[in-house]
PDB file of N, CA and C in Angstrom:
ATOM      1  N   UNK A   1      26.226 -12.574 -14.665  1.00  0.00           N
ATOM      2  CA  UNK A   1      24.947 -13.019 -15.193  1.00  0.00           C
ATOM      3  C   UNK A   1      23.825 -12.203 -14.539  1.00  0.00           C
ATOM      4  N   UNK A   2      22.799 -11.632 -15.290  1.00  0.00           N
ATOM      5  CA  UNK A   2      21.975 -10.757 -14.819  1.00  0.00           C
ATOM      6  C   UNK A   2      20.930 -11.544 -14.114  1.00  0.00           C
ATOM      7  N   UNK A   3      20.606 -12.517 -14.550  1.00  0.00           N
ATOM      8  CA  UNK A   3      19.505 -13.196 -13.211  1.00  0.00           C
ATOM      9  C   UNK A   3      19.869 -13.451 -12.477  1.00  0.00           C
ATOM     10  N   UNK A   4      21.127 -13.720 -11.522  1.00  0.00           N
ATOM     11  CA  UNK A   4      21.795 -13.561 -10.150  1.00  0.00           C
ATOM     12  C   UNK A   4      20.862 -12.242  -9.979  1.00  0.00           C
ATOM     13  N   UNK A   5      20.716 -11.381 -10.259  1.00  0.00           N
ATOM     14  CA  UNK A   5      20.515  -9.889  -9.652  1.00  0.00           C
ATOM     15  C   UNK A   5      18.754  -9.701  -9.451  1.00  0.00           C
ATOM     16  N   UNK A   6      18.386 -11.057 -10.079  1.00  0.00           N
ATOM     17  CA  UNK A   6      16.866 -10.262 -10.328  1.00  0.00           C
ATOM     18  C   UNK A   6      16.291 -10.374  -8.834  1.00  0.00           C
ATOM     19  N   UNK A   7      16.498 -11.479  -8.041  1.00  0.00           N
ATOM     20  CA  UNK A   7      16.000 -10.897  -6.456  1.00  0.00           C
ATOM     21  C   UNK A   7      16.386  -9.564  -5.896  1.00  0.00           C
ATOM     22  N   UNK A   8      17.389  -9.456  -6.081  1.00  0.00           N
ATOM     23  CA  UNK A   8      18.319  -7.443  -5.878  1.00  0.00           C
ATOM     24  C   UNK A   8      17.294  -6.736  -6.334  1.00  0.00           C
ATOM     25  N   UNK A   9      16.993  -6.893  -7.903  1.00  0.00           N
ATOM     26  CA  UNK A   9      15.927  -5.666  -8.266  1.00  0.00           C
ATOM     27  C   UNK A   9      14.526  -5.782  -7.510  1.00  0.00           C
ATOM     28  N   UNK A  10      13.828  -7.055  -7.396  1.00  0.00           N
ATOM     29  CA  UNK A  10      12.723  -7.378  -6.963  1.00  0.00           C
ATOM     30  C   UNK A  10      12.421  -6.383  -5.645  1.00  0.00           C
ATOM     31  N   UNK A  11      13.366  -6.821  -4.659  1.00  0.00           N
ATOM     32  CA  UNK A  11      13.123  -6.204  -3.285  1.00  0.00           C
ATOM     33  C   UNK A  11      13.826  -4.678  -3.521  1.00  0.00           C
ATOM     34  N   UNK A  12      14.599  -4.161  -4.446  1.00  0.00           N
ATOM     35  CA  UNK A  12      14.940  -2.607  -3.902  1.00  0.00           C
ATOM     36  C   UNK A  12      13.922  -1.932  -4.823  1.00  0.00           C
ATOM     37  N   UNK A  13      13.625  -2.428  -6.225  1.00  0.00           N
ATOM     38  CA  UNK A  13      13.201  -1.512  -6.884  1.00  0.00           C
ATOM     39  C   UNK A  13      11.400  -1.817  -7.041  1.00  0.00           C
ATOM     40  N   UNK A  14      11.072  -2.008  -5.848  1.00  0.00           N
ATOM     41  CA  UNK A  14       9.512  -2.305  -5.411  1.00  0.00           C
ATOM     42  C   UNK A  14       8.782  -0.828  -5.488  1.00  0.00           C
ATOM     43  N   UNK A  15       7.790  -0.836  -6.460  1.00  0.00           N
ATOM     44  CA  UNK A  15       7.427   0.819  -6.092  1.00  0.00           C
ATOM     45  C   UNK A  15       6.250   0.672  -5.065  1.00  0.00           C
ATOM     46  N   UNK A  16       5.948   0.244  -4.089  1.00  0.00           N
ATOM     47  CA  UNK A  16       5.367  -0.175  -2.655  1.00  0.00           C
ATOM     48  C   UNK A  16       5.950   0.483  -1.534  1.00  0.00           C
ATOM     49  N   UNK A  17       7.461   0.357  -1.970  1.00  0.00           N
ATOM     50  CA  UNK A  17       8.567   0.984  -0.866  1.00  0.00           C
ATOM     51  C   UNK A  17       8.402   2.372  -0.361  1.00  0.00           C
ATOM     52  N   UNK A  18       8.357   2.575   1.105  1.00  0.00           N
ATOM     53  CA  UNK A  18       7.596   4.080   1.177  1.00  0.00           C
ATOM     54  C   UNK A  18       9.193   4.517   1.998  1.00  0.00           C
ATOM     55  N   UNK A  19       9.383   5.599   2.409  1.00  0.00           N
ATOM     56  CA  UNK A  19      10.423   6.084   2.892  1.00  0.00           C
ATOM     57  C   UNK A  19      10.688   5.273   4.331  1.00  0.00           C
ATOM     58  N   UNK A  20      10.035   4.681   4.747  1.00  0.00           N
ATOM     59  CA  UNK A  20      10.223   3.938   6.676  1.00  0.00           C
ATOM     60  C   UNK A  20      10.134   2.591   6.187  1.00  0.00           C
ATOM     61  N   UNK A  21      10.454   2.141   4.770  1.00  0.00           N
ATOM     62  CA  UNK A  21      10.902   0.811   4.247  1.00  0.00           C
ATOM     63  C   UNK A  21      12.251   1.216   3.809  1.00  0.00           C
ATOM     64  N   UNK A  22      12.643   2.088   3.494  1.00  0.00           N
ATOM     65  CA  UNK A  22      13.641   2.558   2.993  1.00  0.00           C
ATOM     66  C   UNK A  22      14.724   2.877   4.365  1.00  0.00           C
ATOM     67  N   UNK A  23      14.283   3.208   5.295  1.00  0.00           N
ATOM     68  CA  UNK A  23      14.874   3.273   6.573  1.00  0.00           C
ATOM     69  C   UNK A  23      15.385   2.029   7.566  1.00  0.00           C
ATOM     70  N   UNK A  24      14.085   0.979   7.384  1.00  0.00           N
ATOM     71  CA  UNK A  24      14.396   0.180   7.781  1.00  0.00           C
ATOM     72  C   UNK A  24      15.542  -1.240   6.787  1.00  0.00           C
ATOM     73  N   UNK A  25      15.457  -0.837   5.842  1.00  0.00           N
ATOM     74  CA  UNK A  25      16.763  -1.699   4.809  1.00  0.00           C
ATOM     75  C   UNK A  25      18.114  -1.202   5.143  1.00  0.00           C
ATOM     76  N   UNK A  26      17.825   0.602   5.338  1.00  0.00           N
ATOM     77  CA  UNK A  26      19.577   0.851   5.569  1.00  0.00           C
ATOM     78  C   UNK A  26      19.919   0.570   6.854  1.00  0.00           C
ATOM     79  N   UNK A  27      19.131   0.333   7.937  1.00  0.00           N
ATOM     80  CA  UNK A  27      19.268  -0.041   9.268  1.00  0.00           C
ATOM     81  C   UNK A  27      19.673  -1.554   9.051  1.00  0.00           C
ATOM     82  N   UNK A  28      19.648  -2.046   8.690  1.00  0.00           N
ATOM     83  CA  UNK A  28      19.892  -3.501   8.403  1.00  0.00           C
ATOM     84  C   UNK A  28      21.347  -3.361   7.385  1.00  0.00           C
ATOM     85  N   UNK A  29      21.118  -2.648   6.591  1.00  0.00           N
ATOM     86  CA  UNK A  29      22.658  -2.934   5.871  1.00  0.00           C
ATOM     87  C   UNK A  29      23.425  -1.920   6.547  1.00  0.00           C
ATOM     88  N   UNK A  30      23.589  -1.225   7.520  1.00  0.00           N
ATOM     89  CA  UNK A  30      24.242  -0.368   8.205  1.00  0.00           C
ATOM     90  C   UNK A  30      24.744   0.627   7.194  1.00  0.00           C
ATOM     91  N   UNK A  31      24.037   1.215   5.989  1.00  0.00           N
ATOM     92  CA  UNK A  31      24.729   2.252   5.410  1.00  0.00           C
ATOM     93  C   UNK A  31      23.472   2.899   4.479  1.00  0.00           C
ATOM     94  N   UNK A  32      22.992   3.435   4.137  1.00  0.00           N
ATOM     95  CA  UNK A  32      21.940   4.203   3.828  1.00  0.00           C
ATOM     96  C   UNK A  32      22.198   3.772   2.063  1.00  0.00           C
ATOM     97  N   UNK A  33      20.586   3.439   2.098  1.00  0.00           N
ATOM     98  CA  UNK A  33      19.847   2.447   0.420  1.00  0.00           C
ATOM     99  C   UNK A  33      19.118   4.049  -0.158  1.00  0.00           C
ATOM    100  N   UNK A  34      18.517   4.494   1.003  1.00  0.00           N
ATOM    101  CA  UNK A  34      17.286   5.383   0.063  1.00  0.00           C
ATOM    102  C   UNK A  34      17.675   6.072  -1.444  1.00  0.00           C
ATOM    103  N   UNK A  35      16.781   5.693  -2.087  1.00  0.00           N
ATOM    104  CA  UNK A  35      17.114   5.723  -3.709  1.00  0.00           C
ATOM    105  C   UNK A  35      17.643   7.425  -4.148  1.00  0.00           C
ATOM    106  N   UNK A  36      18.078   7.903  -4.957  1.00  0.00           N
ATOM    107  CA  UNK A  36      18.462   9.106  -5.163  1.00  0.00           C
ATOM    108  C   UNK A  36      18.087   8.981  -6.746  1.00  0.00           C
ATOM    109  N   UNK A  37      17.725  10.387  -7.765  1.00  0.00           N
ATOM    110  CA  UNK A  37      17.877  10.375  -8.872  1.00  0.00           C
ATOM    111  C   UNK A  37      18.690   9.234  -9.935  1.00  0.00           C
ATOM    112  N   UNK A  38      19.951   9.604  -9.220  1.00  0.00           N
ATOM    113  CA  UNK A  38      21.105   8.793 -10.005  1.00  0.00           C
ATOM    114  C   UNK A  38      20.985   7.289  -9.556  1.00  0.00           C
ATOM    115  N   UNK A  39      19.775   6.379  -8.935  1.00  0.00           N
ATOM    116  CA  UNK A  39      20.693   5.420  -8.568  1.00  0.00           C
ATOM    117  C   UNK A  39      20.068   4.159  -9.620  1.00  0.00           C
ATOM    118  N   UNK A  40      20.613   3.006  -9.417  1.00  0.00           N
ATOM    119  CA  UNK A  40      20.629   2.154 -10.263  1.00  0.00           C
ATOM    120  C   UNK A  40      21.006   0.926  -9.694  1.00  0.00           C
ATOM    121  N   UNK A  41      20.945   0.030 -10.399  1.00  0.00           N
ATOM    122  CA  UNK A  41      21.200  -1.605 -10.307  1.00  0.00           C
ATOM    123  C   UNK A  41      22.616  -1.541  -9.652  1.00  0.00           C
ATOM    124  N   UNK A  42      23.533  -1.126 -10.211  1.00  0.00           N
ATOM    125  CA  UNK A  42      24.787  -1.268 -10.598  1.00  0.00           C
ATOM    126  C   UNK A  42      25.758  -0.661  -8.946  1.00  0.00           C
ATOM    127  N   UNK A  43      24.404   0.323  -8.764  1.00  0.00           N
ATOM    128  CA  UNK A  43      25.234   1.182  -7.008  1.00  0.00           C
ATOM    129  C   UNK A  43      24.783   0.188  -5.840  1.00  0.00           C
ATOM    130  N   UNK A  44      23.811  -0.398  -6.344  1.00  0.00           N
ATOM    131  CA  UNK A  44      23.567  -1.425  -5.116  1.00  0.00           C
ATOM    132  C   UNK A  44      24.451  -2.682  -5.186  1.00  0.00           C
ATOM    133  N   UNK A  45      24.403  -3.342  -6.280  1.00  0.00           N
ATOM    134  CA  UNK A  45      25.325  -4.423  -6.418  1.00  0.00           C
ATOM    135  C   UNK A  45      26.845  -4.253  -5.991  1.00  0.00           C
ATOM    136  N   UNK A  46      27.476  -3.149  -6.156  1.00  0.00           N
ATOM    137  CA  UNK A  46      28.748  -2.268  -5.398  1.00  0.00           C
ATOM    138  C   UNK A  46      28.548  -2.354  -3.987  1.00  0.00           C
ATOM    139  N   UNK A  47      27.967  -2.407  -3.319  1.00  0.00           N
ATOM    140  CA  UNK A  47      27.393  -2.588  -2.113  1.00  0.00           C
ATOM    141  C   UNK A  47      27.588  -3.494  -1.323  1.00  0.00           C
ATOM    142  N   UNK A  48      27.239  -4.492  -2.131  1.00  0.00           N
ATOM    143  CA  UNK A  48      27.788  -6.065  -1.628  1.00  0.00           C
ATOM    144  C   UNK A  48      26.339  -6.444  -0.749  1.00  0.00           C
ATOM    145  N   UNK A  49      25.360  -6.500  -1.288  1.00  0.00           N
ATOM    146  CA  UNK A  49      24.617  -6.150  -0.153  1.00  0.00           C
ATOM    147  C   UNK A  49      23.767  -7.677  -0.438  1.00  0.00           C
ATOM    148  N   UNK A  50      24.121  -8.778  -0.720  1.00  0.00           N
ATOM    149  CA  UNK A  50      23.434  -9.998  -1.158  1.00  0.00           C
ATOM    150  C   UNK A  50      23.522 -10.795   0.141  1.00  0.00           C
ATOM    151  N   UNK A  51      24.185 -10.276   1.109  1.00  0.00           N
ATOM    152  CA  UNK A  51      23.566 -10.674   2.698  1.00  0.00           C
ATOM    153  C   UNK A  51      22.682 -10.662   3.408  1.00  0.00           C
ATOM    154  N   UNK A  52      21.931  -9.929   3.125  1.00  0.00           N
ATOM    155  CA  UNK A  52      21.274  -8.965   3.583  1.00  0.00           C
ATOM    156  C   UNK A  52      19.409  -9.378   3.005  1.00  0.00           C
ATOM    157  N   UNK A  53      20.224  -9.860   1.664  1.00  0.00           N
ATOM    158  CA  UNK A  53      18.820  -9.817   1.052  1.00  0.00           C
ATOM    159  C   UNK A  53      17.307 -10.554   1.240  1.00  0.00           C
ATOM    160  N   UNK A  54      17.821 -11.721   1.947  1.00  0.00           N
ATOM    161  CA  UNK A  54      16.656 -11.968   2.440  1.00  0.00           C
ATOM    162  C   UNK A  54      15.670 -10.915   3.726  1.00  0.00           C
ATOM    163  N   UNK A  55      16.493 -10.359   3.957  1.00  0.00           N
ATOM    164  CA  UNK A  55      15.499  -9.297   5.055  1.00  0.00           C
ATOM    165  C   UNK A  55      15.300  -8.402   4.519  1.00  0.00           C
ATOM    166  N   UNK A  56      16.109  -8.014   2.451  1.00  0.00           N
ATOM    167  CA  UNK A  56      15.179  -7.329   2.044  1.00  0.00           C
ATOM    168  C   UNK A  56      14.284  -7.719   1.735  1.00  0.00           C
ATOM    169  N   UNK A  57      13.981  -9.029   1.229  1.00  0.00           N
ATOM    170  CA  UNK A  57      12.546  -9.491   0.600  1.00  0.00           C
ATOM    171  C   UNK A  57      11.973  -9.143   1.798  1.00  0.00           C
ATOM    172  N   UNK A  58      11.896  -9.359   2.896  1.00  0.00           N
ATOM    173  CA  UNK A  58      11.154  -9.389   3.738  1.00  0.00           C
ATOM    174  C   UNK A  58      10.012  -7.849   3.758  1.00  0.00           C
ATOM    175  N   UNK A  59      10.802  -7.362   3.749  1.00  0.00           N
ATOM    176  CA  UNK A  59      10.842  -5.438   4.009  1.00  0.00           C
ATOM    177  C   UNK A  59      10.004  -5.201   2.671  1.00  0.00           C
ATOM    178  N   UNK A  60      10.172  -5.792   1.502  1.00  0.00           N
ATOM    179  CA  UNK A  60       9.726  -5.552   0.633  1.00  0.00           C
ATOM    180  C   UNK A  60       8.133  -6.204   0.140  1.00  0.00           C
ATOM    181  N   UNK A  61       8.156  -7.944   0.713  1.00  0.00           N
ATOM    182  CA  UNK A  61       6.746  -8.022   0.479  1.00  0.00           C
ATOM    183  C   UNK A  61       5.889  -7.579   1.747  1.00  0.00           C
ATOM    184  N   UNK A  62       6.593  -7.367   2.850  1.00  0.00           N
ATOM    185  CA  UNK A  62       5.118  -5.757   3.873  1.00  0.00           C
ATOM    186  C   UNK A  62       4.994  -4.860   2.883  1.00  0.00           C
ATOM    187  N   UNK A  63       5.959  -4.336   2.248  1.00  0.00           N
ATOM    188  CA  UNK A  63       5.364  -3.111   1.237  1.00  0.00           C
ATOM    189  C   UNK A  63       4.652  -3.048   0.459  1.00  0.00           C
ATOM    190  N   UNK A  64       4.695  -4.279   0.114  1.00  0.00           N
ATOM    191  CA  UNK A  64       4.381  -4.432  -1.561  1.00  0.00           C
ATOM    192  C   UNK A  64       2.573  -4.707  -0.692  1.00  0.00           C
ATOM    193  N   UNK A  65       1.996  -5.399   0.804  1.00  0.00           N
ATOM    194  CA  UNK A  65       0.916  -5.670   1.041  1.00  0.00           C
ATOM    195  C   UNK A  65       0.776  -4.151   1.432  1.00  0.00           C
ATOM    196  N   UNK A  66       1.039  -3.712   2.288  1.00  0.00           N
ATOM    197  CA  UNK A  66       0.378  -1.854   2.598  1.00  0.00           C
ATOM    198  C   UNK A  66       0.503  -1.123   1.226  1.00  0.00           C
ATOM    199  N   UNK A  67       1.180  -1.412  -0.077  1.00  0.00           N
ATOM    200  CA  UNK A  67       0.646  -0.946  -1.028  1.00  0.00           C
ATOM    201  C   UNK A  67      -0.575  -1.686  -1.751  1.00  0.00           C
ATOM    202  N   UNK A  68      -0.773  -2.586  -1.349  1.00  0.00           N
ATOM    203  CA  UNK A  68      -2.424  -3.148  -1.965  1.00  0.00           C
ATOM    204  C   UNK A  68      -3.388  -2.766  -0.975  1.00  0.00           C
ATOM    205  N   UNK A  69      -2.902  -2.285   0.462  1.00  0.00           N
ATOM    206  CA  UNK A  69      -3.774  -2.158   1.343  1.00  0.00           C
ATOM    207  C   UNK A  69      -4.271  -0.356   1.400  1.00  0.00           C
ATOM    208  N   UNK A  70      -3.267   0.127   0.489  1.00  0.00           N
ATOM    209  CA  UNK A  70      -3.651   1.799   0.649  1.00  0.00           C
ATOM    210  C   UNK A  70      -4.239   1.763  -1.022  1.00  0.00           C
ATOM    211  N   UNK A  71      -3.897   0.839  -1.797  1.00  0.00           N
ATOM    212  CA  UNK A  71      -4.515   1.186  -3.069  1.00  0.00           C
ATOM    213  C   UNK A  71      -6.306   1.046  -2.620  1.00  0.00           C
ATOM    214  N   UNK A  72      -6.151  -0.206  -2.152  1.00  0.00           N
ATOM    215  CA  UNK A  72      -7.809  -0.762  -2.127  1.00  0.00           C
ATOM    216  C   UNK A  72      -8.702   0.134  -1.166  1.00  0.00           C
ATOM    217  N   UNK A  73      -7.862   1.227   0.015  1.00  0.00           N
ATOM    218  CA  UNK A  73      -8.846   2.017   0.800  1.00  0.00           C
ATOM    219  C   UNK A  73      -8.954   3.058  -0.244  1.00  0.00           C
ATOM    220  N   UNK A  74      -8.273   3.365  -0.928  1.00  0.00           N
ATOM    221  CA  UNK A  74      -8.029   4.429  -2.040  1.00  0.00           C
ATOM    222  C   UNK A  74      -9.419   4.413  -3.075  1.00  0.00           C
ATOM    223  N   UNK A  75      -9.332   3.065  -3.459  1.00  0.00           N
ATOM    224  CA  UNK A  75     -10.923   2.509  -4.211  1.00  0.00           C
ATOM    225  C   UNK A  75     -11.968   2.712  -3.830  1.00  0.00           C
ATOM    226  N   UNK A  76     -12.285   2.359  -2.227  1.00  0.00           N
ATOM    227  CA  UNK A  76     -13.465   2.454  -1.555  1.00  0.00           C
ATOM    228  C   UNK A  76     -13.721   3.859  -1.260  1.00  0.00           C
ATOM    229  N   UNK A  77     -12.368   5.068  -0.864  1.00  0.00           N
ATOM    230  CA  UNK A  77     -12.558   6.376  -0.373  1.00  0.00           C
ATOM    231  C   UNK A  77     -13.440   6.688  -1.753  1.00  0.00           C
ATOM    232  N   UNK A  78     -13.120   6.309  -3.076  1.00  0.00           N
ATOM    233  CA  UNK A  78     -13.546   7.122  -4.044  1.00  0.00           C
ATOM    234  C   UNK A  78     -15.058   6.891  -4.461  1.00  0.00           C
ATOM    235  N   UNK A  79     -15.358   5.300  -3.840  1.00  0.00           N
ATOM    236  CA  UNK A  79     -16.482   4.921  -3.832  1.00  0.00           C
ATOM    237  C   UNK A  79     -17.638   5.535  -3.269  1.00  0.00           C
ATOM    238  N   UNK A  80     -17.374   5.442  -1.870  1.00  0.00           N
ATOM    239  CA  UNK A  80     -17.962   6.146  -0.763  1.00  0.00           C
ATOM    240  C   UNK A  80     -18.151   7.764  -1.403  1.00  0.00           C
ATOM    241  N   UNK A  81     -17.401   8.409  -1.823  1.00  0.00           N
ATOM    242  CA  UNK A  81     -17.279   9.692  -2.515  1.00  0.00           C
ATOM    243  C   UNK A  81     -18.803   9.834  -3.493  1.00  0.00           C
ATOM    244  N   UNK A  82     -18.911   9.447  -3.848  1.00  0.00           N
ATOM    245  CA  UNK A  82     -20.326   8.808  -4.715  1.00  0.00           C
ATOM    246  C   UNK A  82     -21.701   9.092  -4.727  1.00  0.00           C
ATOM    247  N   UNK A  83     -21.640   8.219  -3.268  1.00  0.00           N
ATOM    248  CA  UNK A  83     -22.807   7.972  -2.548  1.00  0.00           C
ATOM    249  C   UNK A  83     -23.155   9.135  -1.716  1.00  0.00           C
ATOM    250  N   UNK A  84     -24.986   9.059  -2.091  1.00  0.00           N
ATOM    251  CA  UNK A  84     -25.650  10.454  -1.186  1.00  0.00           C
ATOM    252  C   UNK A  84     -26.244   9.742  -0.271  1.00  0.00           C
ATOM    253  N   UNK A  85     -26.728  10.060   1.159  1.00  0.00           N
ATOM    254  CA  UNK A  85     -27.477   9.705   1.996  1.00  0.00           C
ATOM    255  C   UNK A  85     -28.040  10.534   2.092  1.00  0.00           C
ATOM    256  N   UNK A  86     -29.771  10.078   1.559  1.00  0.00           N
ATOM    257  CA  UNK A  86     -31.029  10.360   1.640  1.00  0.00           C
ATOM    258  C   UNK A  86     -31.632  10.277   3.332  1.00  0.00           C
ATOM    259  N   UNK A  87     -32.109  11.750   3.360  1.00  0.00           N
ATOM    260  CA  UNK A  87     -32.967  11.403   4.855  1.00  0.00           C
ATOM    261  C   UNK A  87     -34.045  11.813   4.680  1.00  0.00           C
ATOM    262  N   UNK A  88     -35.068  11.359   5.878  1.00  0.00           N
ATOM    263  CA  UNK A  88     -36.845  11.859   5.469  1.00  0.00           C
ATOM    264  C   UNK A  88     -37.176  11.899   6.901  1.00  0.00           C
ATOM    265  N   UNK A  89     -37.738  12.710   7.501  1.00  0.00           N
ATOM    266  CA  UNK A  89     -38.461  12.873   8.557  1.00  0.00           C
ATOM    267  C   UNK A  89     -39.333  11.308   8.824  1.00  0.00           C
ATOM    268  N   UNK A  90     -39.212  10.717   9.811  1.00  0.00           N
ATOM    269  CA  UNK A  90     -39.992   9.703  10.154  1.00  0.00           C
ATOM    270  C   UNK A  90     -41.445   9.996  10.766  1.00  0.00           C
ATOM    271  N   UNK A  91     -42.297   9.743  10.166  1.00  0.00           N
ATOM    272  CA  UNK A  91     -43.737   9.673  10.939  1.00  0.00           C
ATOM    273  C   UNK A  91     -43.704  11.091  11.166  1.00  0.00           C
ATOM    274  N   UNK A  92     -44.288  10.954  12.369  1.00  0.00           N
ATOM    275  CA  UNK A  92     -44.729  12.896  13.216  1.00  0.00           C
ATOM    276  C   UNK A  92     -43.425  13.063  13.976  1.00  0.00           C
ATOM    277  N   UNK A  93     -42.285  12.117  13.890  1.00  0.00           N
ATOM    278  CA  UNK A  93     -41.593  12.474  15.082  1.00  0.00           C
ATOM    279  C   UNK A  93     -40.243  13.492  15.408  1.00  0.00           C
ATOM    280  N   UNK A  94     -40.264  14.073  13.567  1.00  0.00           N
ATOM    281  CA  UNK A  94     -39.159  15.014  13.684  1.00  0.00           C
ATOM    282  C   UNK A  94     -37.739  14.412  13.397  1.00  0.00           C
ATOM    283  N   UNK A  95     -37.702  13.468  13.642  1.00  0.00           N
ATOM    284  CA  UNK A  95     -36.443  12.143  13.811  1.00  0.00           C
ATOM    285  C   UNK A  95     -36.304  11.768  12.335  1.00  0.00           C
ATOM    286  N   UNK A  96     -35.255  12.405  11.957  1.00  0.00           N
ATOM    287  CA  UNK A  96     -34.830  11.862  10.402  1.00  0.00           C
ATOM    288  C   UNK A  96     -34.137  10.623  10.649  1.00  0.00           C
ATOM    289  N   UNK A  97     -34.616  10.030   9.204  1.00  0.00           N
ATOM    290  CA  UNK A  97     -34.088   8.570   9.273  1.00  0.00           C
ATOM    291  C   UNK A  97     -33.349   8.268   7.856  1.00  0.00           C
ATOM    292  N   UNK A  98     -32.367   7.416   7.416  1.00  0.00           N
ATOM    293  CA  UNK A  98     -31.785   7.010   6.548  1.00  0.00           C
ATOM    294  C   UNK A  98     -32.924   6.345   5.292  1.00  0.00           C
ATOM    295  N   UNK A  99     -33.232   6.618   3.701  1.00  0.00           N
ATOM    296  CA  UNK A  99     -33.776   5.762   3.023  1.00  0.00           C
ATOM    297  C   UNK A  99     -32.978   5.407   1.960  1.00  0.00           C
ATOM    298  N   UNK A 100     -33.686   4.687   1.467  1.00  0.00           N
ATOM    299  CA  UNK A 100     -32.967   4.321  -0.350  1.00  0.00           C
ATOM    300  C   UNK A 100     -31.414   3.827   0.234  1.00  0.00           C
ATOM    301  N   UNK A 101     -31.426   2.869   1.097  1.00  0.00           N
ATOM    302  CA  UNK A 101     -30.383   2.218   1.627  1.00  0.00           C
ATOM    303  C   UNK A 101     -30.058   1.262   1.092  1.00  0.00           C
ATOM    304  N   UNK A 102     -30.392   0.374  -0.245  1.00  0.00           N
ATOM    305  CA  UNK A 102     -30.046  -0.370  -0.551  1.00  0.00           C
ATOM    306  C   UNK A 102     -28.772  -0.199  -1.454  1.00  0.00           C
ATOM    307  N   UNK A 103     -28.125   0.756  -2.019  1.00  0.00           N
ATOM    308  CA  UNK A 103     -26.694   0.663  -2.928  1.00  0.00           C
ATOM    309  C   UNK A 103     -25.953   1.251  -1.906  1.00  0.00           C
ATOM    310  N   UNK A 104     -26.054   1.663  -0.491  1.00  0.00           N
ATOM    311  CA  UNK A 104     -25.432   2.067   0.605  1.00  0.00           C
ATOM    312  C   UNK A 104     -25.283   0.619   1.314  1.00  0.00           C
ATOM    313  N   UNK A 105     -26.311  -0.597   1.357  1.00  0.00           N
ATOM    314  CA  UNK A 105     -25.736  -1.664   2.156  1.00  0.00           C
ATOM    315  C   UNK A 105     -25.212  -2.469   0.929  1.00  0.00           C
ATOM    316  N   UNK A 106     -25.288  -2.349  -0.259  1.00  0.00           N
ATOM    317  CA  UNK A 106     -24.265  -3.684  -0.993  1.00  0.00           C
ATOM    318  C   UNK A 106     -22.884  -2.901  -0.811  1.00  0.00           C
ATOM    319  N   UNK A 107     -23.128  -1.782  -0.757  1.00  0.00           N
ATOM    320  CA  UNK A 107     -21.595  -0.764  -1.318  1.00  0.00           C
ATOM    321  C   UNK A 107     -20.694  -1.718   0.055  1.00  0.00           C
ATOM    322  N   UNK A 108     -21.394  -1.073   1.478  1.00  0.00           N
ATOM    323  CA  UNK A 108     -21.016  -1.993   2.470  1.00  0.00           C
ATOM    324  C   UNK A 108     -20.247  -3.117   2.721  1.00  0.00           C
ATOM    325  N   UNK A 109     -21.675  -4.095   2.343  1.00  0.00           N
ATOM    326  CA  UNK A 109     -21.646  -5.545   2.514  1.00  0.00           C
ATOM    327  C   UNK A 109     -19.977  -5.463   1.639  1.00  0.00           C
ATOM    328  N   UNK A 110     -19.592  -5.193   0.389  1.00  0.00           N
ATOM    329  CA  UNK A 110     -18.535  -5.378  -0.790  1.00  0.00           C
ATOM    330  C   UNK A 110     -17.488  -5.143   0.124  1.00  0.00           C
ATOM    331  N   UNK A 111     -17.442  -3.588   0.943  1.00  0.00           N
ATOM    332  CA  UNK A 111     -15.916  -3.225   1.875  1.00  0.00           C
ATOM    333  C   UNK A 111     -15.638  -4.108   2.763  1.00  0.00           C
ATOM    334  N   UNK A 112     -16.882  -4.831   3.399  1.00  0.00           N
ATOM    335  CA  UNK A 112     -16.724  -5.865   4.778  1.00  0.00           C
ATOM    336  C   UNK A 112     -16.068  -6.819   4.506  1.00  0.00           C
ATOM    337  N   UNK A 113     -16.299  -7.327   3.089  1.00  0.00           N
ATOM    338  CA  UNK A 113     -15.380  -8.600   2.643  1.00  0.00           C
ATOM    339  C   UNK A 113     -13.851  -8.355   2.291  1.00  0.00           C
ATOM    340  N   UNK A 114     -13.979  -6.848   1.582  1.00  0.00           N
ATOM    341  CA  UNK A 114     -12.462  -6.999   1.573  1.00  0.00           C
ATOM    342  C   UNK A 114     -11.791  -6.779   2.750  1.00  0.00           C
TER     343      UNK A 114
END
C-alpha cells in the first residue's frame, strides 16, 4: 500500500535537504542515502530503512526550516539590493549624514520582525 510510504517520501524527498542533511541520515542508517540520478522510492524502501525514520523526519523538518530561513534572507538580500542611501553634508560641518530615511527604516522595521 503506497501510503505506508508517504512518511519515506516526506523526509527523503524534501527539496530543503542540503548535502550535510544528507550526511547526517546516512550516518544514522549506517550506509549512504545521498540521492543519485537514478534514485527513487523503490531503492530506499529496499533499504529497510523504516527504523530509522523518525530521525529522518527529524533531519528533515531542520531542513525544511534553514530552507525557509535561506529563502527569506534571499528576499531581504534582494530587497536591500534596491535601496540607495542618500547622503548630504550636514550644516558647515563636512560630516555627511543619512536622508530620505524613511523606506530605509520601514524596509528595516519589516526584517526586525521577521
Amino acid at each position: 500500500d503506497f501510503k505506508e510510504y508517504l512518511p519515506m517520501i516526506g523526509a527523503l524527498f524534501n527539496p530543503g535537504l542540503r548535502d550535510r542533511h544528507w550526511e547526517k541520515m546516512s550516518e544514522v542508517a549506517g550506509q549512504d542515502l545521498r540521492p543519485t540520478e537514478d534514485t527513487n522510492l523503490r531503492r530506499y524502501v529496499e533499504m529497510n530503512l523504516e527504523s530509522y525514520l523518525e530521525q529522518f523526519e527529524a533531519v528533515s523538518e531542520a531542513a525544511s526550516k534553514e530552507h525557509s530561513l535561506e529563502k527569506a534572507i534571499e528576499k531581504m538580500i534582494h530587497e536591500w539590493d534596491e535601496i540607495e542611501f542618500m547622503l548630504i553634508v550636514y550644516r558647515e560641518t563636512g560630516t555627511k549624514i543619512l536622508t530620505a530615511i524613511d523606506d530605509i527604516q520601514n524596509l528595516l522595521d519589516d526584517h526586525i520582525v521577521k
